[in-house]
PDB file of N, CA and C in Angstrom:
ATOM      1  N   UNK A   1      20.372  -2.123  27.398  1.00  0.00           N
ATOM      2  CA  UNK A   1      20.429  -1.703  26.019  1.00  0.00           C
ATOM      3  C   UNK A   1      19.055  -1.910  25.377  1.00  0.00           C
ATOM      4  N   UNK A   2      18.334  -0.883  24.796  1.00  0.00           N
ATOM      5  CA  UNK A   2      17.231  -0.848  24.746  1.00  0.00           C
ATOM      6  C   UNK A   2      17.297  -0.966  22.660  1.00  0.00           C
ATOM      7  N   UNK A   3      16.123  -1.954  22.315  1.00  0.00           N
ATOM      8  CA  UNK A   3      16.301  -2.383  20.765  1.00  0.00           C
ATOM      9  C   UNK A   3      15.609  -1.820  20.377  1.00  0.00           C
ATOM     10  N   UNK A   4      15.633  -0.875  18.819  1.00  0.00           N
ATOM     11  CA  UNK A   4      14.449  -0.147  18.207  1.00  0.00           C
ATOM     12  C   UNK A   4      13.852  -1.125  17.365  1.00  0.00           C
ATOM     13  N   UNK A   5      12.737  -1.583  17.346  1.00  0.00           N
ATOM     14  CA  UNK A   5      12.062  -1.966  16.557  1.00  0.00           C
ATOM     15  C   UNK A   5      12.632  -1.843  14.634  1.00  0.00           C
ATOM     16  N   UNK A   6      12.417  -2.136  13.556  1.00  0.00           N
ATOM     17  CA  UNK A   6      12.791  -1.965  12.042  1.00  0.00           C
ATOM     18  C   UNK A   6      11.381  -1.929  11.686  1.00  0.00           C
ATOM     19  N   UNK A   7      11.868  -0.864  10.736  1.00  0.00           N
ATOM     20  CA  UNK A   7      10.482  -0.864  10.184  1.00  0.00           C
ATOM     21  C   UNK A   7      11.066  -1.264   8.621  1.00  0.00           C
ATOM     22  N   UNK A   8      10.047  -2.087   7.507  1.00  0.00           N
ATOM     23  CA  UNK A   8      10.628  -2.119   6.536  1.00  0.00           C
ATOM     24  C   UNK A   8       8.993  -1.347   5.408  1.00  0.00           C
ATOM     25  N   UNK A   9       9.590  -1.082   4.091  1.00  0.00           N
ATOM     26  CA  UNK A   9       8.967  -0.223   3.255  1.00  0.00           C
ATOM     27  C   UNK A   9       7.906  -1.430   2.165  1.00  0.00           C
ATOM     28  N   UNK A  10       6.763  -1.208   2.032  1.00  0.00           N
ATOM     29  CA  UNK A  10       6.064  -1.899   0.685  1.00  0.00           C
ATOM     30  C   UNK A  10       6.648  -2.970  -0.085  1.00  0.00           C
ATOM     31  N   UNK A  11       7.762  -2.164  -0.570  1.00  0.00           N
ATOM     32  CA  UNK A  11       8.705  -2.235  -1.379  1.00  0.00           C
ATOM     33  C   UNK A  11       9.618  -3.676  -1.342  1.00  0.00           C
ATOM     34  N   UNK A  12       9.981  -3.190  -0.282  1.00  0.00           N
ATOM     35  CA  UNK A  12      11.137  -4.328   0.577  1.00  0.00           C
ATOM     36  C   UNK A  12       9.976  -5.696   0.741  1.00  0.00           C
ATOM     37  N   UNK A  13       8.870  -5.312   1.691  1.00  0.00           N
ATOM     38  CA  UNK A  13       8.023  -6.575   2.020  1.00  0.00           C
ATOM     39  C   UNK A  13       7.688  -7.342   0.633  1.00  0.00           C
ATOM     40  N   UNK A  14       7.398  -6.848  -0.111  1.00  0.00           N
ATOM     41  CA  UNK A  14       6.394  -7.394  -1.405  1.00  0.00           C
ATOM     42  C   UNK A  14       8.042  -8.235  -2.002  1.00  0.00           C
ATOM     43  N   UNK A  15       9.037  -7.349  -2.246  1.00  0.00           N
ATOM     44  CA  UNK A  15      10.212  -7.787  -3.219  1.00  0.00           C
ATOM     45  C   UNK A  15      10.722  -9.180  -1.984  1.00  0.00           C
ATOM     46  N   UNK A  16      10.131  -9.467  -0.780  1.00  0.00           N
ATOM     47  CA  UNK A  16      10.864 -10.846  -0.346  1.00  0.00           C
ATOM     48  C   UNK A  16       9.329 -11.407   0.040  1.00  0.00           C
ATOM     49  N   UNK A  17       8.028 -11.279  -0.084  1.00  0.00           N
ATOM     50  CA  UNK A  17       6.968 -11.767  -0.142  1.00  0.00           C
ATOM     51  C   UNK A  17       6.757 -12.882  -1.821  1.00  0.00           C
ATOM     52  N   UNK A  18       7.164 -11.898  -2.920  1.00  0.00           N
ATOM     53  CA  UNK A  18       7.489 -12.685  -3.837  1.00  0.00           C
ATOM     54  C   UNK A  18       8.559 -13.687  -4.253  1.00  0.00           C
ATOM     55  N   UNK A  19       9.582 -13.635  -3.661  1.00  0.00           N
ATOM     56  CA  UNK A  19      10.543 -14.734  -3.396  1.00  0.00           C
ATOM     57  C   UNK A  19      10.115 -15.916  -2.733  1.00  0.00           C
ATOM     58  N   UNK A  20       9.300 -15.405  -1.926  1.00  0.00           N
ATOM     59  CA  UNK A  20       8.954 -16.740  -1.200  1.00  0.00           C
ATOM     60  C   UNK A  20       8.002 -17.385  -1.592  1.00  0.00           C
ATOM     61  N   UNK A  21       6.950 -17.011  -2.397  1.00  0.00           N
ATOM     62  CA  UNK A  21       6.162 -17.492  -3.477  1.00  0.00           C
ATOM     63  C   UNK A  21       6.622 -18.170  -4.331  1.00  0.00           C
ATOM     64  N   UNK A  22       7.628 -17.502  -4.798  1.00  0.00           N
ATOM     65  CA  UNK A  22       8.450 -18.281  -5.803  1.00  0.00           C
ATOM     66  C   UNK A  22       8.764 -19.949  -5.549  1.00  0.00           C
ATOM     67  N   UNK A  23       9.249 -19.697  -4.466  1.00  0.00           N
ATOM     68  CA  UNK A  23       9.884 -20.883  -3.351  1.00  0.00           C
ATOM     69  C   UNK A  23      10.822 -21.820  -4.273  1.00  0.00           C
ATOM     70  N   UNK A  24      11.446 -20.687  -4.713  1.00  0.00           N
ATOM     71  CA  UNK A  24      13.432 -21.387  -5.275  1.00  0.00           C
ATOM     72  C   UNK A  24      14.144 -21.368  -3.908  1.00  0.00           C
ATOM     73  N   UNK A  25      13.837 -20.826  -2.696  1.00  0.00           N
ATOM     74  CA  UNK A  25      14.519 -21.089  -2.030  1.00  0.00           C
ATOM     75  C   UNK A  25      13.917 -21.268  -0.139  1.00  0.00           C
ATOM     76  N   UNK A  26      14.227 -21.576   0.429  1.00  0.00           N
ATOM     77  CA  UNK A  26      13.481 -21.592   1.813  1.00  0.00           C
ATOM     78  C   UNK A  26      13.487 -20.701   2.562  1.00  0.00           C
ATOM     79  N   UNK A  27      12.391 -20.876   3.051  1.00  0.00           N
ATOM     80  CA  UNK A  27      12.062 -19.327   4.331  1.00  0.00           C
ATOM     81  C   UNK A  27      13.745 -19.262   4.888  1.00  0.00           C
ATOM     82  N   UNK A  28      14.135 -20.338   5.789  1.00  0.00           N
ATOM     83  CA  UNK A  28      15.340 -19.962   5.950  1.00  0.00           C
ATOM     84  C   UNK A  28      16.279 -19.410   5.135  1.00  0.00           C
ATOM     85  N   UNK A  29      16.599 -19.831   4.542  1.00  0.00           N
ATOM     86  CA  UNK A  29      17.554 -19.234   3.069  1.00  0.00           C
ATOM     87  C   UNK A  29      17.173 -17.582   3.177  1.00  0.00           C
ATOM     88  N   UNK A  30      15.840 -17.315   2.687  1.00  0.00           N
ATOM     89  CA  UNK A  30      15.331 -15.834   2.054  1.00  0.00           C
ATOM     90  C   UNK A  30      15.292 -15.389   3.596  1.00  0.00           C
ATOM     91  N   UNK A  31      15.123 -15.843   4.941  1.00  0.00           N
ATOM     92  CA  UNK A  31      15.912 -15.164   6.281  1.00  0.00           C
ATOM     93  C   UNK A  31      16.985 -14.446   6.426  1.00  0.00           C
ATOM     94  N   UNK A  32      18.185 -15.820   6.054  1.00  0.00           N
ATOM     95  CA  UNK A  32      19.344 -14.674   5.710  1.00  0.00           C
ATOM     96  C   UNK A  32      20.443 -13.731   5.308  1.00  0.00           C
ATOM     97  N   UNK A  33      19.043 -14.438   3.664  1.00  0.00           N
ATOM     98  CA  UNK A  33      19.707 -13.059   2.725  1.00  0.00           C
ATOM     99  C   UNK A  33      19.461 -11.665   2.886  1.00  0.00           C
ATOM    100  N   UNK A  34      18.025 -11.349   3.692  1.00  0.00           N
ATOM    101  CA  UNK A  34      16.953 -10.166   4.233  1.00  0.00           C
ATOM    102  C   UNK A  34      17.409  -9.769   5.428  1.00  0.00           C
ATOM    103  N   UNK A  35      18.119 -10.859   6.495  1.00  0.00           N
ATOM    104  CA  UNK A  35      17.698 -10.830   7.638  1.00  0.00           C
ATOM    105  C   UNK A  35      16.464 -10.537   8.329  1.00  0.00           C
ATOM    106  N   UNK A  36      15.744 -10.786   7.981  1.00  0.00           N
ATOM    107  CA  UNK A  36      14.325 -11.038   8.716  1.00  0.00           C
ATOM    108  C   UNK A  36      13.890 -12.348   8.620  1.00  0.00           C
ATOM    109  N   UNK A  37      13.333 -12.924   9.882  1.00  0.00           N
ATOM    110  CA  UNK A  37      12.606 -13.672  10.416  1.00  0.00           C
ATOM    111  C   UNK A  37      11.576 -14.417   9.650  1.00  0.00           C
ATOM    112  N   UNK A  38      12.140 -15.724   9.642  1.00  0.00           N
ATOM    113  CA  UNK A  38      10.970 -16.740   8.764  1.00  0.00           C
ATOM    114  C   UNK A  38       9.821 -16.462   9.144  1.00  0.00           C
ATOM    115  N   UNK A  39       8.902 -15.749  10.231  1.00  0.00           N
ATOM    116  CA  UNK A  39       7.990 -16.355  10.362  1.00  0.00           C
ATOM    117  C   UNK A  39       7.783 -14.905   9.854  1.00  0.00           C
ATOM    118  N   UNK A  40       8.307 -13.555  10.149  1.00  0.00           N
ATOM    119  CA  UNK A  40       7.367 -12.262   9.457  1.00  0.00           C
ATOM    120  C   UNK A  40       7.704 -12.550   8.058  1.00  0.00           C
ATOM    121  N   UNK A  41       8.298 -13.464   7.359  1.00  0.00           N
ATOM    122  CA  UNK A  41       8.450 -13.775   5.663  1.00  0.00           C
ATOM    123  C   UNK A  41       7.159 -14.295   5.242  1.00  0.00           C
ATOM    124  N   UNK A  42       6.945 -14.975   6.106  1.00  0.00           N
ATOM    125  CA  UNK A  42       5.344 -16.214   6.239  1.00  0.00           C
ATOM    126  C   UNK A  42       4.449 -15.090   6.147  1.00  0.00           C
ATOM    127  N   UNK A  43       4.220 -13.754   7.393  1.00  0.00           N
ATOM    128  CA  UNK A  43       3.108 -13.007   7.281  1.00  0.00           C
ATOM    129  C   UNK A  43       3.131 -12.297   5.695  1.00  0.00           C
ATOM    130  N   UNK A  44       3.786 -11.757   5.611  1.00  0.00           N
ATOM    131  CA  UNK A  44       4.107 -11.047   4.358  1.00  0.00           C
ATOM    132  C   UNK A  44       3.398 -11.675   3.273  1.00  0.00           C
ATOM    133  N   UNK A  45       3.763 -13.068   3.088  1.00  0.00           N
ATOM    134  CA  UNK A  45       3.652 -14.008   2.042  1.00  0.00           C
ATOM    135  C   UNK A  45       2.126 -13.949   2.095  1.00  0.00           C
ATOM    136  N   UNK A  46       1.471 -13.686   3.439  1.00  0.00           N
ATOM    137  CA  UNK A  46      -0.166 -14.526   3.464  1.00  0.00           C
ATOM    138  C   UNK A  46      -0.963 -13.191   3.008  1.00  0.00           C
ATOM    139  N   UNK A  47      -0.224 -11.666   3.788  1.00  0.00           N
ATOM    140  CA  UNK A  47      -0.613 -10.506   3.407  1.00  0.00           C
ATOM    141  C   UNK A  47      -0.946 -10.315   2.093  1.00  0.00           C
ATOM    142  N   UNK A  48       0.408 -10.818   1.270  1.00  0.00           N
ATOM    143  CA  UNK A  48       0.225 -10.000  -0.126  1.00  0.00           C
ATOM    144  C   UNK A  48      -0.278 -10.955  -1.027  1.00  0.00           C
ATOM    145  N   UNK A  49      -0.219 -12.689  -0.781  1.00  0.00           N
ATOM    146  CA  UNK A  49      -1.340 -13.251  -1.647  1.00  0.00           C
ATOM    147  C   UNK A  49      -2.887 -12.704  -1.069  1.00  0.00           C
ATOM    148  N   UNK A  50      -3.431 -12.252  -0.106  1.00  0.00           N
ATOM    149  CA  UNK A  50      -4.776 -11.891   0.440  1.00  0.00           C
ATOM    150  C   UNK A  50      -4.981 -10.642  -0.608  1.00  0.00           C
ATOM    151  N   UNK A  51      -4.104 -10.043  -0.087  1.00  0.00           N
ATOM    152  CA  UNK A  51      -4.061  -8.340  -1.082  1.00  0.00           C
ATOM    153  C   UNK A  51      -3.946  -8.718  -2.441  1.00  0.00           C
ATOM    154  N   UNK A  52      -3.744  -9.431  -3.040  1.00  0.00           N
ATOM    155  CA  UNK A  52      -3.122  -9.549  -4.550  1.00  0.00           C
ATOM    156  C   UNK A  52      -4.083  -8.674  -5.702  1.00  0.00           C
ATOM    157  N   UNK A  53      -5.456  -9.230  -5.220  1.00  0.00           N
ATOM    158  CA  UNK A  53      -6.485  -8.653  -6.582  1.00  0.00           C
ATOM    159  C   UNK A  53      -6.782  -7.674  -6.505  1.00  0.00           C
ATOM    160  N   UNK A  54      -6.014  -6.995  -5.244  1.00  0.00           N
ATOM    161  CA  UNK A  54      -6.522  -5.365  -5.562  1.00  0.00           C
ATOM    162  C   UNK A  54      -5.608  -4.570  -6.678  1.00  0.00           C
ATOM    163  N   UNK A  55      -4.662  -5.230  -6.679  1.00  0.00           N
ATOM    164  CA  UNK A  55      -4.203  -4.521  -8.279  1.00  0.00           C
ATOM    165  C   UNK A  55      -4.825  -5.000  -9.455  1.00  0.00           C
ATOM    166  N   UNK A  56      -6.021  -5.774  -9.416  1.00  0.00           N
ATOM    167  CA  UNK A  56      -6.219  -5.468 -10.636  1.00  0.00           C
ATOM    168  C   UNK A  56      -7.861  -4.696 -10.916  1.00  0.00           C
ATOM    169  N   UNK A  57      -8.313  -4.203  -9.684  1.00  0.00           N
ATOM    170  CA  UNK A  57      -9.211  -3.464  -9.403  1.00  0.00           C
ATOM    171  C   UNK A  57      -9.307  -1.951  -9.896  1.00  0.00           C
ATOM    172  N   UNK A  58     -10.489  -1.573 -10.647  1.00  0.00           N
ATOM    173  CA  UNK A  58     -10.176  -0.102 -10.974  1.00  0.00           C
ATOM    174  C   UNK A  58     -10.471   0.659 -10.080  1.00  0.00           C
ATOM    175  N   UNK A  59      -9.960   1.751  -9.996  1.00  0.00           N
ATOM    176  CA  UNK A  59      -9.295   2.767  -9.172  1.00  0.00           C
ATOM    177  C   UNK A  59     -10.831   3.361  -8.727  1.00  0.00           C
ATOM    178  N   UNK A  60     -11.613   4.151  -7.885  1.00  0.00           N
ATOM    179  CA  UNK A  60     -12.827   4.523  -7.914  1.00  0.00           C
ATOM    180  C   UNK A  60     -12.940   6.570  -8.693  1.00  0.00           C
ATOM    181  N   UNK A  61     -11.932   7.165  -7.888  1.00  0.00           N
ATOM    182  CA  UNK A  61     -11.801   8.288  -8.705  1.00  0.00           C
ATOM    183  C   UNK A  61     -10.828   8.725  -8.108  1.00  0.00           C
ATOM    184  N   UNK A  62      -9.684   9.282  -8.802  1.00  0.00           N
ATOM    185  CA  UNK A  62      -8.555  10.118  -8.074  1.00  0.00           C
ATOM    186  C   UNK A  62      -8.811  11.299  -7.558  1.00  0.00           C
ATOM    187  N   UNK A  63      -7.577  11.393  -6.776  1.00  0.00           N
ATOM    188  CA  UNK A  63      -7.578  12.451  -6.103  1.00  0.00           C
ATOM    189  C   UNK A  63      -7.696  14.078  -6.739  1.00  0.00           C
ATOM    190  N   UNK A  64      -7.098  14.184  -7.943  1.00  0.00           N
ATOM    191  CA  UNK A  64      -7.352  14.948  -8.426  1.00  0.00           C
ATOM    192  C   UNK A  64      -8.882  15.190  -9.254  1.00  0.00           C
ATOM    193  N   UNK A  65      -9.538  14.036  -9.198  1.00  0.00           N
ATOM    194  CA  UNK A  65     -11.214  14.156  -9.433  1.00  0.00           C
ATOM    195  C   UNK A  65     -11.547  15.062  -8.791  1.00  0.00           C
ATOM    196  N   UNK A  66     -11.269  14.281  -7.658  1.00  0.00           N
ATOM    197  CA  UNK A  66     -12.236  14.851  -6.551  1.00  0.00           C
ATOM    198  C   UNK A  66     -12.007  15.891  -6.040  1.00  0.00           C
ATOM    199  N   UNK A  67     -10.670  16.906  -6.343  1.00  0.00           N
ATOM    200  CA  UNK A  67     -10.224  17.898  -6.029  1.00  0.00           C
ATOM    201  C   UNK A  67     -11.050  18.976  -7.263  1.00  0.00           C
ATOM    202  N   UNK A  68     -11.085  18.624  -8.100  1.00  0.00           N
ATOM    203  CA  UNK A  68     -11.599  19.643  -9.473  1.00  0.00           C
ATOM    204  C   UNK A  68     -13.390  19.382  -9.189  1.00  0.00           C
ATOM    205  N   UNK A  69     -13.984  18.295  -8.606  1.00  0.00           N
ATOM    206  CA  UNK A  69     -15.169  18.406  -8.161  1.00  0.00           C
ATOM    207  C   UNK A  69     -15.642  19.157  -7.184  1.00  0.00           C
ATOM    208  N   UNK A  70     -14.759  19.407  -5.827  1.00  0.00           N
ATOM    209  CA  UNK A  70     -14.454  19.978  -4.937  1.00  0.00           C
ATOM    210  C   UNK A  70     -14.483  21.619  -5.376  1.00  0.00           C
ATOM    211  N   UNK A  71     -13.984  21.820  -6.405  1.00  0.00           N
ATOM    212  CA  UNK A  71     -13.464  23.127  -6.455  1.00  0.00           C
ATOM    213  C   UNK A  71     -14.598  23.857  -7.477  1.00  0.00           C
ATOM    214  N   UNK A  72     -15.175  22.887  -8.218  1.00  0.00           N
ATOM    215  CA  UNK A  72     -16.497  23.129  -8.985  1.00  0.00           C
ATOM    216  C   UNK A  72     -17.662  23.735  -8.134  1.00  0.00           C
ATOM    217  N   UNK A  73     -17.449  22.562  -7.112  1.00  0.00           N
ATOM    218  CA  UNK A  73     -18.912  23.134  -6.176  1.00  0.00           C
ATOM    219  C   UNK A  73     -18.583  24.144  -4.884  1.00  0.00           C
ATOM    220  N   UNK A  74     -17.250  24.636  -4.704  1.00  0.00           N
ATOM    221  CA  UNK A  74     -17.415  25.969  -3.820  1.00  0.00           C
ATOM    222  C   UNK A  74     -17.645  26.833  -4.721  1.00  0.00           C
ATOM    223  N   UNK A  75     -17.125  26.526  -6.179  1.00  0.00           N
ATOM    224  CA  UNK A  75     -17.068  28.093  -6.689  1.00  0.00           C
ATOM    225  C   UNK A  75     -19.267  28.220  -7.304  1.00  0.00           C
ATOM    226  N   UNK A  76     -19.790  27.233  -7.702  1.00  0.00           N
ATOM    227  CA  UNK A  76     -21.263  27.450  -7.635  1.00  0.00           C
ATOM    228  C   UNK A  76     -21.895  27.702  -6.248  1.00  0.00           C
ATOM    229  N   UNK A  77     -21.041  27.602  -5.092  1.00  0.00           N
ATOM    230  CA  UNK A  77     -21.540  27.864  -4.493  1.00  0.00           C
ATOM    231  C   UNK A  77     -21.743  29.173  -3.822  1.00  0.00           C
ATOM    232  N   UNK A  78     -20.511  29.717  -4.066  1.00  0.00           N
ATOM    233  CA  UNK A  78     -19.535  31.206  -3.912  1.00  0.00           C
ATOM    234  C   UNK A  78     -20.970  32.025  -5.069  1.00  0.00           C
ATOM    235  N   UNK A  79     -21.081  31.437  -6.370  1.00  0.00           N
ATOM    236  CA  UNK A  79     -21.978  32.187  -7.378  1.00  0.00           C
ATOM    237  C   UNK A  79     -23.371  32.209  -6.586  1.00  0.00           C
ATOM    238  N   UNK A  80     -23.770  31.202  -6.003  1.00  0.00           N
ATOM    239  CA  UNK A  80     -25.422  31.067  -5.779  1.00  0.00           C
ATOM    240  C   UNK A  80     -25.284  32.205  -4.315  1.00  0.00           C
ATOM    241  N   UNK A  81     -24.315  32.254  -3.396  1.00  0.00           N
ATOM    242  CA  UNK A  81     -24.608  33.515  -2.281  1.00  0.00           C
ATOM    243  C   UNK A  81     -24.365  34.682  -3.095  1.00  0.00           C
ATOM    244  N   UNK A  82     -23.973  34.722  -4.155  1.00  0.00           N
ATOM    245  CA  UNK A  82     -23.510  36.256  -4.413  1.00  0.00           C
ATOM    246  C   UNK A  82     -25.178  36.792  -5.104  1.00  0.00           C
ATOM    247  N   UNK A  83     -25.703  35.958  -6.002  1.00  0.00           N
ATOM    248  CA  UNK A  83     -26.717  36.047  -6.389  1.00  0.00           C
ATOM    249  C   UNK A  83     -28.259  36.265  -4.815  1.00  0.00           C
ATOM    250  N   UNK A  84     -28.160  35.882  -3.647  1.00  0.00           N
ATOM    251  CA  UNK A  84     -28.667  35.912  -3.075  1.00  0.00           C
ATOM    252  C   UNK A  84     -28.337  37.376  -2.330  1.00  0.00           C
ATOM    253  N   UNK A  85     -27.510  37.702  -2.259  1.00  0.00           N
ATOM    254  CA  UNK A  85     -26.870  38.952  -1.849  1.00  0.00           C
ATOM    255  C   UNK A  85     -27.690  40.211  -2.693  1.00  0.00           C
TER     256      UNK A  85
END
């Protein structure tokens, strides 16, 4: 009988990464209310205090910047061959 691996979402990790921060209750305990494994609770926990200050980091430019910048410079560029033409 062959086991698939679980994958879990952001979401899920961060919402039992902060529980355990909290530490109202023990890795065991928040084990198995989640069912997952004290020790990937531990990684989680070390992940998202490491990661923490990137939320409060400003953003560098969205995607949609860089899409309307993108689209600025084919179309001068589309103008400068036509002019060479």
């Amino acid at each position: 009988m062959k086991r698939t691996r679980r994958t879990f979402d952001s979401k899920f990790k961060a919402q039992v990464a902060i529980e355990a921060i909290r530490e109202r209750a023990t890795l065991n305990e928040i084990s198995a209310k989640y069912g997952v494994s004290p020790v990937m609770i531990s990684r989680w926990k070390k992940e998202f205090l490491e990661n923490s200050a990137a939320a409060f980091e400003t953003p560098k430019t969205s995607d949609s910047a860089l899409e309307k910048d993108r689209d600025r410079y084919l179309r001068k560029i589309g103008d400068l061959e036509l002019q060479l033409d």
